[in-house]
Protein backbone atom coordinates (compact mmCIF):
# COMPACT_ATOMS: atom_id res chain seq x y z
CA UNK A 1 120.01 105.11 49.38
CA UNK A 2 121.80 102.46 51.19
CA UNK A 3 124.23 104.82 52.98
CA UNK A 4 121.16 107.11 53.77
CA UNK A 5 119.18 104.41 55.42
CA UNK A 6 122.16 103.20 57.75
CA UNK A 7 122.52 107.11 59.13
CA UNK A 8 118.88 107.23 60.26
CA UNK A 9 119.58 103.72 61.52
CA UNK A 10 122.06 104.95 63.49
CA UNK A 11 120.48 107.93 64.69
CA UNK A 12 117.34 106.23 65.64
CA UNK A 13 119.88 103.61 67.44
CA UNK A 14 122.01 106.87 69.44
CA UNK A 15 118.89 108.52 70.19
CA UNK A 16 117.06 105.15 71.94
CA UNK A 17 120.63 104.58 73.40
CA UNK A 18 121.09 108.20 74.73
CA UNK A 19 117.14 108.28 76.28
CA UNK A 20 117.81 105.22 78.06
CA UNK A 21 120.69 106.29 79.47
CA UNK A 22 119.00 109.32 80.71
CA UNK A 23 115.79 107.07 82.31
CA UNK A 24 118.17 105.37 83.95
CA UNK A 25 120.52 108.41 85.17
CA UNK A 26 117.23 109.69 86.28
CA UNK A 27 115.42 106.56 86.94
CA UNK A 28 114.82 107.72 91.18
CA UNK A 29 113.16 111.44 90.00
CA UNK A 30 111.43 109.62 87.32
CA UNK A 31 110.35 106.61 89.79
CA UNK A 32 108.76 109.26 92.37
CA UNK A 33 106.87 111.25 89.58
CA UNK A 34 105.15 108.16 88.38
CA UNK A 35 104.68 107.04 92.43
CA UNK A 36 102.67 110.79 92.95
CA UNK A 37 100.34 110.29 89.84
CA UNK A 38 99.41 106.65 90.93
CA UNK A 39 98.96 107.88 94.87
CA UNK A 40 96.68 110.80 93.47
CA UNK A 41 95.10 107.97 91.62
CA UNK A 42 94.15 106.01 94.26
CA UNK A 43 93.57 108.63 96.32
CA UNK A 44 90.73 109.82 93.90
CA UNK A 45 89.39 106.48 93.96
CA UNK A 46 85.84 105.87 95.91
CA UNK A 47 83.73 102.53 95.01
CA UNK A 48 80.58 104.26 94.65
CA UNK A 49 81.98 106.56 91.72
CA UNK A 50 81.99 103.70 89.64
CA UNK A 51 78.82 101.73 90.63
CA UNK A 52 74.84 101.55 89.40
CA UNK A 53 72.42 102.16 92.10
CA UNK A 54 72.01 99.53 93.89
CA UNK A 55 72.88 96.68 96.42
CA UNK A 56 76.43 95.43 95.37
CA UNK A 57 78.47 92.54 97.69
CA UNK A 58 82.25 92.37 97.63
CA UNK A 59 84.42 89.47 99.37
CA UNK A 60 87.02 91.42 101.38
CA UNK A 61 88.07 87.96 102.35
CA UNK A 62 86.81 84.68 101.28
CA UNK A 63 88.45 82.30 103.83
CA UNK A 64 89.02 80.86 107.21
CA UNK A 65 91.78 80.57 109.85
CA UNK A 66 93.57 78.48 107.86
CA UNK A 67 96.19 79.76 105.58
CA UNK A 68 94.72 80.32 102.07
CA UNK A 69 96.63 83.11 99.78
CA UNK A 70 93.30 83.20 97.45
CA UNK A 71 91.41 83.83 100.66
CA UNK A 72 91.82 85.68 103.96
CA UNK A 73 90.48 86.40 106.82
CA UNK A 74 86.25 86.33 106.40
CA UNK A 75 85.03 90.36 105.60
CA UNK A 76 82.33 91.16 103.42
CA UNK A 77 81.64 94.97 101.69
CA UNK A 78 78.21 95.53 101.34
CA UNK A 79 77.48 99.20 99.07
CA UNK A 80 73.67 99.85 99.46
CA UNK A 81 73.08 102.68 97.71
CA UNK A 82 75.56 105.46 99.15
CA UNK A 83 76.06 103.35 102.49
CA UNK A 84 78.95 101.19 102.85
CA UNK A 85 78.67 98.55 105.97
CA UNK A 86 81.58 95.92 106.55
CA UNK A 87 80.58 92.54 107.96
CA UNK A 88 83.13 91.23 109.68
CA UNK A 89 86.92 92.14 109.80
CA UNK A 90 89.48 89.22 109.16
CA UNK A 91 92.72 89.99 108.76
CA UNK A 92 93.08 91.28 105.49
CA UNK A 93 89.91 93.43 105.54
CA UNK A 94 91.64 96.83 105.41
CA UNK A 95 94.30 95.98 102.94
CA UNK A 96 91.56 94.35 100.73
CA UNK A 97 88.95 97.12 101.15
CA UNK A 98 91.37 99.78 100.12
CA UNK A 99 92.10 97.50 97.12
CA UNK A 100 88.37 97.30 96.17
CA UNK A 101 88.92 100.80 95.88
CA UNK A 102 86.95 101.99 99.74
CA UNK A 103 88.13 104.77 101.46
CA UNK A 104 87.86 103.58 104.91
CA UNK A 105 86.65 106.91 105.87
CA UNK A 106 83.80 106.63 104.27
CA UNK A 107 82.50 103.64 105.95
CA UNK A 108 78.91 103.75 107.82
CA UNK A 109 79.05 100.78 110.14
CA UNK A 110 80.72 97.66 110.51
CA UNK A 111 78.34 94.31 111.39
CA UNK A 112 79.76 91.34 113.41
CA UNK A 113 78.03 87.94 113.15
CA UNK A 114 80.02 86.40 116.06
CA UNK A 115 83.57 86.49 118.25
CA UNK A 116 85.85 84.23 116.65
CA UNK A 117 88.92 84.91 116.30
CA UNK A 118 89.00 85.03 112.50
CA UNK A 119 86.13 87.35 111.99
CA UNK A 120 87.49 90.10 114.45
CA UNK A 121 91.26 90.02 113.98
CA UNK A 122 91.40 92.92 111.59
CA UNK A 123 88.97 95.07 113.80
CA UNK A 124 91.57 96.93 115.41
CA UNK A 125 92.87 97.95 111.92
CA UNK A 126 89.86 98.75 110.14
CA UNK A 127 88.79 100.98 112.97
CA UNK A 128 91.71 103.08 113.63
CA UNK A 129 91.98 103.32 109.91
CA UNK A 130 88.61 104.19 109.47
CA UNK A 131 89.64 107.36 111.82
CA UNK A 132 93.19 108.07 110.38
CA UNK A 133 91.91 108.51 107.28
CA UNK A 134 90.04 111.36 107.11
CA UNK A 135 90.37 112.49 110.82
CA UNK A 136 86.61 111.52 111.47
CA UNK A 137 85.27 113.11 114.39
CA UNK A 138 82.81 110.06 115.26
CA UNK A 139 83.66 106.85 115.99
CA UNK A 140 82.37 103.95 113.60
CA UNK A 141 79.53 102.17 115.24
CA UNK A 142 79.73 98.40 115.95
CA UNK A 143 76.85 96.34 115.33
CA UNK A 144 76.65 92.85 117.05
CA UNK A 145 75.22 90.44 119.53
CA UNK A 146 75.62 90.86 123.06
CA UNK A 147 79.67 90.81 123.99
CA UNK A 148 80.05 93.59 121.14
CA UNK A 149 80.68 96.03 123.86
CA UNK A 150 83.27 94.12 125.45
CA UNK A 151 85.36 93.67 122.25
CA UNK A 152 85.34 97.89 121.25
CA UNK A 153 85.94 98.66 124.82
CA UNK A 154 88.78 95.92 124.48
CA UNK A 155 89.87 97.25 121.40
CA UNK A 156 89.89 101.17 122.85
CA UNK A 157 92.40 99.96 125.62
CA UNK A 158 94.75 98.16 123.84
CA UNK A 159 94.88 100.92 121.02
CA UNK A 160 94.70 103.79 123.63
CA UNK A 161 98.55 104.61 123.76
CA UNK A 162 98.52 104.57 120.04
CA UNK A 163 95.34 107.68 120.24
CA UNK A 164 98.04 109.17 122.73
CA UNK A 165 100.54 109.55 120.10
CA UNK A 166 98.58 110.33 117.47
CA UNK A 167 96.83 113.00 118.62
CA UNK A 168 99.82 114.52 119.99
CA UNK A 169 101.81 114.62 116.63
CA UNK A 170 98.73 115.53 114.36
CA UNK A 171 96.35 117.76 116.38
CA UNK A 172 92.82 117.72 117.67
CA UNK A 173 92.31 119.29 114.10
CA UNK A 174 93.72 116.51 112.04
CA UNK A 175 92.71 113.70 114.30
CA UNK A 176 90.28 114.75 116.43
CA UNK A 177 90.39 112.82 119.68
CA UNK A 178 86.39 111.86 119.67
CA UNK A 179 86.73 109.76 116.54
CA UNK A 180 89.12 107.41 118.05
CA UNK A 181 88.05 103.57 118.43
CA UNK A 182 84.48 102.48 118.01
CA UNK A 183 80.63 102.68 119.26
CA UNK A 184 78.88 99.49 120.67
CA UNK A 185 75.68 99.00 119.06
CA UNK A 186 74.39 96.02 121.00
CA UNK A 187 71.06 94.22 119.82
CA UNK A 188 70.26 91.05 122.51
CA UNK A 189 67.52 88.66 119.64
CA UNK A 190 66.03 87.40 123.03
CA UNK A 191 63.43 84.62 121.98
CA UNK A 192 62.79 86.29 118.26
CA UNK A 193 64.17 84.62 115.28
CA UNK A 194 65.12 88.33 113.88
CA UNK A 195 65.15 91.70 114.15
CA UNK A 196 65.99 94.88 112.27
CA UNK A 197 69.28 96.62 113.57
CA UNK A 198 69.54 99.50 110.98
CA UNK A 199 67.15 100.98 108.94
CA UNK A 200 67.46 104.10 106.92
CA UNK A 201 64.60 105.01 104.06
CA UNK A 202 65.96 102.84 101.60
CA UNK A 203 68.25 100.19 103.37
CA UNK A 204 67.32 97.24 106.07
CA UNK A 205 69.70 95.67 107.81
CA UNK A 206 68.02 92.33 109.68
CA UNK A 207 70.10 90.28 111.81
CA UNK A 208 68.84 86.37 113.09
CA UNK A 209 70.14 83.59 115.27
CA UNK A 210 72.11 80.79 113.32
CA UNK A 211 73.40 77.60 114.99
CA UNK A 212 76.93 77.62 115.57
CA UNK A 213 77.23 75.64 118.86
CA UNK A 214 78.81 75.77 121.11
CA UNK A 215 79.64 79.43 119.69
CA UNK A 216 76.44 81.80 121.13
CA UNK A 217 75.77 83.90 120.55
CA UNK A 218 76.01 84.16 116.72
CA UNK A 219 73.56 85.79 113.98
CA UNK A 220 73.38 85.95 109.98
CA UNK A 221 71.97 89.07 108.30
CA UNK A 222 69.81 90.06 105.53
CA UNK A 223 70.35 93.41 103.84
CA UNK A 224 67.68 94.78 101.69
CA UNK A 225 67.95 97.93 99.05
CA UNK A 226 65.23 99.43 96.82
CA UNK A 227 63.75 95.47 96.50
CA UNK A 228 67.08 93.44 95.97
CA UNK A 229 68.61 91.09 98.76
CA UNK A 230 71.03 89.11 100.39
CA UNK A 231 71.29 87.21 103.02
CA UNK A 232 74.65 86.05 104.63
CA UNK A 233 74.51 83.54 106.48
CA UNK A 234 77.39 83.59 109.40
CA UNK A 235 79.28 80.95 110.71
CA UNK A 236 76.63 77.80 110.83
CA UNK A 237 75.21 74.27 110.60
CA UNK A 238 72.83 73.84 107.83
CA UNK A 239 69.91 75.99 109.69
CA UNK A 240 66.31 76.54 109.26
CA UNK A 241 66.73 80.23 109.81
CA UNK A 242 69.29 80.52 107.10
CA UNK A 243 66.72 79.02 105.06
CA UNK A 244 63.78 80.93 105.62
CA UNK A 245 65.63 84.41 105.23
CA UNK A 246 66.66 83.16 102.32
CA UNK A 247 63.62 82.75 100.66
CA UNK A 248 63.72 84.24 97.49
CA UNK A 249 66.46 86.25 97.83
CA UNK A 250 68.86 87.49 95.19
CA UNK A 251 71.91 86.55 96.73
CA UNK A 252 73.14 83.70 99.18
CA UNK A 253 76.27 84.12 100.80
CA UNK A 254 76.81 81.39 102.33
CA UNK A 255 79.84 79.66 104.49
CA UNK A 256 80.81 76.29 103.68
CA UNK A 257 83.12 73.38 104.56
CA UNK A 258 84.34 70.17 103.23
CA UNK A 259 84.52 67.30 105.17
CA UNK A 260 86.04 65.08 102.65
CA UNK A 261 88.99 67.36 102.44
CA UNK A 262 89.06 68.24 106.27
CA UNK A 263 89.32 64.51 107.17
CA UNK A 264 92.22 64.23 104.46
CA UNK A 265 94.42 67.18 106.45
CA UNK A 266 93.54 65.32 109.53
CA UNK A 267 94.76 61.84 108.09
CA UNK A 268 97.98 63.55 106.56
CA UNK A 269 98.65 64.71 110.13
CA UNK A 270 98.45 61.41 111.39
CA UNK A 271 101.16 60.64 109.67
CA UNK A 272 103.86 63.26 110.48
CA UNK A 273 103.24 62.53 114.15
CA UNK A 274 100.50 65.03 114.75
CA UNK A 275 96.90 63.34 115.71
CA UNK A 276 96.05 66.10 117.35
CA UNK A 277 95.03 67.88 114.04
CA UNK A 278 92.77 65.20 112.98
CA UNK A 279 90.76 65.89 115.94
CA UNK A 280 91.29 69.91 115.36
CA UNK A 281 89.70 68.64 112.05
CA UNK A 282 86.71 66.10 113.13
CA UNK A 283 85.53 68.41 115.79
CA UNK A 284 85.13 71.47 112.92
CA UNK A 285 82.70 69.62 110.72
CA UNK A 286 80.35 69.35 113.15
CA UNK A 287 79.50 73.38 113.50
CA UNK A 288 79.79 74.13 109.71
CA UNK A 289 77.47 73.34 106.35
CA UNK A 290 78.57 71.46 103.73
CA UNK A 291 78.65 72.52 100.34
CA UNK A 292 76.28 70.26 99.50
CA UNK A 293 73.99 71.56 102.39
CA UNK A 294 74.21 75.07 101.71
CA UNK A 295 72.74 74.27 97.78
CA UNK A 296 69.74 71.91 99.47
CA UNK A 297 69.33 76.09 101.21
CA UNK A 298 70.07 78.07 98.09
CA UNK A 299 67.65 75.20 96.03
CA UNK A 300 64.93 75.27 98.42
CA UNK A 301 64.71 78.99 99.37
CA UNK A 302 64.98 79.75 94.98
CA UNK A 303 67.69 82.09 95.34
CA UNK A 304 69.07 84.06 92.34
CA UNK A 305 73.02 83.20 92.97
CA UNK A 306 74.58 81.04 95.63
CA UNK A 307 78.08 82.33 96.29
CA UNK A 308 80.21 80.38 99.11
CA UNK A 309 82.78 82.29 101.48
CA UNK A 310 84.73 81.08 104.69
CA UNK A 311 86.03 78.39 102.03
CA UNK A 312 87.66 75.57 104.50
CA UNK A 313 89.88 73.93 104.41
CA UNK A 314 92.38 75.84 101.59
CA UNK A 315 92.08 74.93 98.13
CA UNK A 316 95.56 75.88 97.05
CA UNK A 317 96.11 73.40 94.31
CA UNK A 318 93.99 73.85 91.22
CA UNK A 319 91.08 71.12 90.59
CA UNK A 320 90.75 71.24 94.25
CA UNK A 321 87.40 73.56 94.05
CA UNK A 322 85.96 70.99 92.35
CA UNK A 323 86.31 68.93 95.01
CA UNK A 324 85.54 70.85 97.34
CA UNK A 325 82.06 71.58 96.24
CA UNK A 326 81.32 67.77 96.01
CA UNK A 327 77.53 67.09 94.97
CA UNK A 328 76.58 70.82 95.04
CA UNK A 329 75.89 71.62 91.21
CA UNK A 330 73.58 68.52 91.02
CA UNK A 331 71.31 69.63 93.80
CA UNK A 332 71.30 73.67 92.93
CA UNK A 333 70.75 74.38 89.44
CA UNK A 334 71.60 78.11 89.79
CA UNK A 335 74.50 80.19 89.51
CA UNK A 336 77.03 79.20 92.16
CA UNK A 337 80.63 80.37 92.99
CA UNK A 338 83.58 79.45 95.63
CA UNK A 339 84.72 82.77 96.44
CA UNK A 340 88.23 84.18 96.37
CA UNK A 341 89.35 87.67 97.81
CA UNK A 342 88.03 90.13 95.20
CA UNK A 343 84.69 89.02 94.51
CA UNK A 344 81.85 91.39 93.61
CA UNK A 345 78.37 90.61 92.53
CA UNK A 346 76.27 93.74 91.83
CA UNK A 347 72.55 93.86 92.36
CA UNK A 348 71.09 97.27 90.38
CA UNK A 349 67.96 98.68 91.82
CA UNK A 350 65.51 98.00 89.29
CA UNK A 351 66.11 95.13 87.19
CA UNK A 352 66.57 91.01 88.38
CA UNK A 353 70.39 91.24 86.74
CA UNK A 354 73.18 89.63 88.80
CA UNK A 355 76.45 90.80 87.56
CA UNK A 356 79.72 89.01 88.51
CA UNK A 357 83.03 91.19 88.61
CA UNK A 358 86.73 91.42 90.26
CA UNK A 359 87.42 94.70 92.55
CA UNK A 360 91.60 93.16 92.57
């Protein structure tokens, strides 16, 4: 019995030995076979497959300028239904989208609250990406204040040698040439505190001013589907118009900064022989909300989950969101969250249930 045990032993030992010896004489043909099932994979992938009707919000990037690797460049998805809008394009936005599983194809519009730098420096990305992958024959309209034409005319010219060679190695019928770049859509709010910018039979799109002085202009949004909301707020001070949007709404989304932790970068600059910084870093508080002022908005407006994004300065030590929210759970007694890339809250049509979830 003995004897009989050891020779399966050492068959079962040859036969692992002689199979890994063949994975790794054939570990490249075996690497590319596993490469074409995940590509078809993700190529199958589209958001909406997977998601209940209704309004759903995804943080395509949950930071600020600064360097944060939990949280890029500010972009936020927003699936109503079968559209898919992106508001604003950091830097990661395209990467991150196609991680939340988007097929930039597929995208309706993109929304721009204003023309900092850190909210438009993906743009050029997203939109030639939104045309190379699936050869659209329209270009993606541009929603924003007045100055959006400037930018996707901007954008047109510096990417215009790149349409050159593109269409010239693909073809009119892979990438036809009218798809290229982006369309304008310009809305000027004059004196009104908002207006509706898109509007389809089930979906409302309304943009209004927010105070983000000296920037101007700049404009939050409220998006509406089959009776659930959310309003995000832009780039600005605690504001009255944030506020009254808000009112009621499911969802806040809603930028925040810490002065507390801003003054400490500024302080540790000091001391390397920097002092610039710490004025970098005292003139920024003065055009963003607190935490704590952003819950006084989410308390007083009674919304259903307050979720923060353009998170400044980076948190990248743990403990340090704790910090950075300060007061804020003591004076909003809801649901809160400081975002990271990844993010998704879903809003289904027909029921009050806020469900929180990770796209990556």
């Amino acid at each position: 019995m003995k004897n009989s045990t050891l020779r399966v032993t050492v068959f079962v030992l040859l036969l692992v030995s002689a199979l890994a010896l063949t994975v790794f004489l054939f570990r490249g043909s075996l690497s590319v076979l596993v490469a074409e099932k995940v590509v078809a994979q993700r190529l199958k992938l589209e958001i909406r497959q997977d998601l209940t009707d209704g309004l759903h919000v995804g943080l395509c990037g949950a930071g600020s300028p600064f360097p944060d690797e939990k949280r890029t460049g500010p972009c936020t998805l927003v699936v109503a239904g079968a559209k898919l809008f992106v508001f604003d394009a950091g830097n990661a936005a395209t990467r991150n989208l196609a991680k939340m599983g988007v097929n930039h194809g597929q995208i309706d519009a993109i929304f721009l609250t204003h023309f900092h730098s850190d909210h438009i420096d993906g743009l050029g990305e997203l939109v030639l990406q939104r045309w190379v992958s699936t050869g659209n024959a329209q270009p993606v309209p541009v929603y924003g204040p007045p100055g959006v034409q400037k930018l996707v005319n901007g954008l047109r010219d510096v990417y215009a040698q790149d349409q050159t060679y593109r269409v010239a190695h693909h073809g009119e019928a892979i990438l036809p040439s009218s798809g290229f770049g982006g369309e304008a859509r310009s809305f000027d709010m004059g004196t009104a505190q908002d207006m509706v910018v898109y509007k389809d039979d089930n979906v409302e799109v309304r943009a209004f001013s927010v105070d983000h002085a000296p920037v101007h202009p700049a404009v939050g949004y409220r998006i509406s589907y089959k009776g659930r909301t959310v309003v995000l707020s832009g780039d600005t001070r605690q504001s009255a118009a944030v506020l009254a949007q808000s009112k009621g709404v499911d969802l806040l989304v809603h930028e925040a900064l810490s002065a507390p932790l801003a003054q400490a970068i500024g302080d540790a600059a000091v001391k390397v022989g920097r002092p610039k910084i710490k004025q970098l870093m005292a003139d920024i508080i003065d055009y963003h909300a607190s935490p704590e002022q952003a819950a006084e908005t989410a308390r007083d407006a009674q919304v259903g989950y307050l979720l923060f994004n353009h998170i400044a300065p980076p948190l990248p030590i743990p403990g340090l969101e704790k910090a950075f929210l300060g007061d804020a759970p003591s004076i909003f007694k809801g649901p809160m969250r400081v975002g990271i890339d990844g993010d998704f809250i879903s809003l289904p049509a027909g029921t009050k249930d806020i469900l929180v979830s990770k796209r990556f």
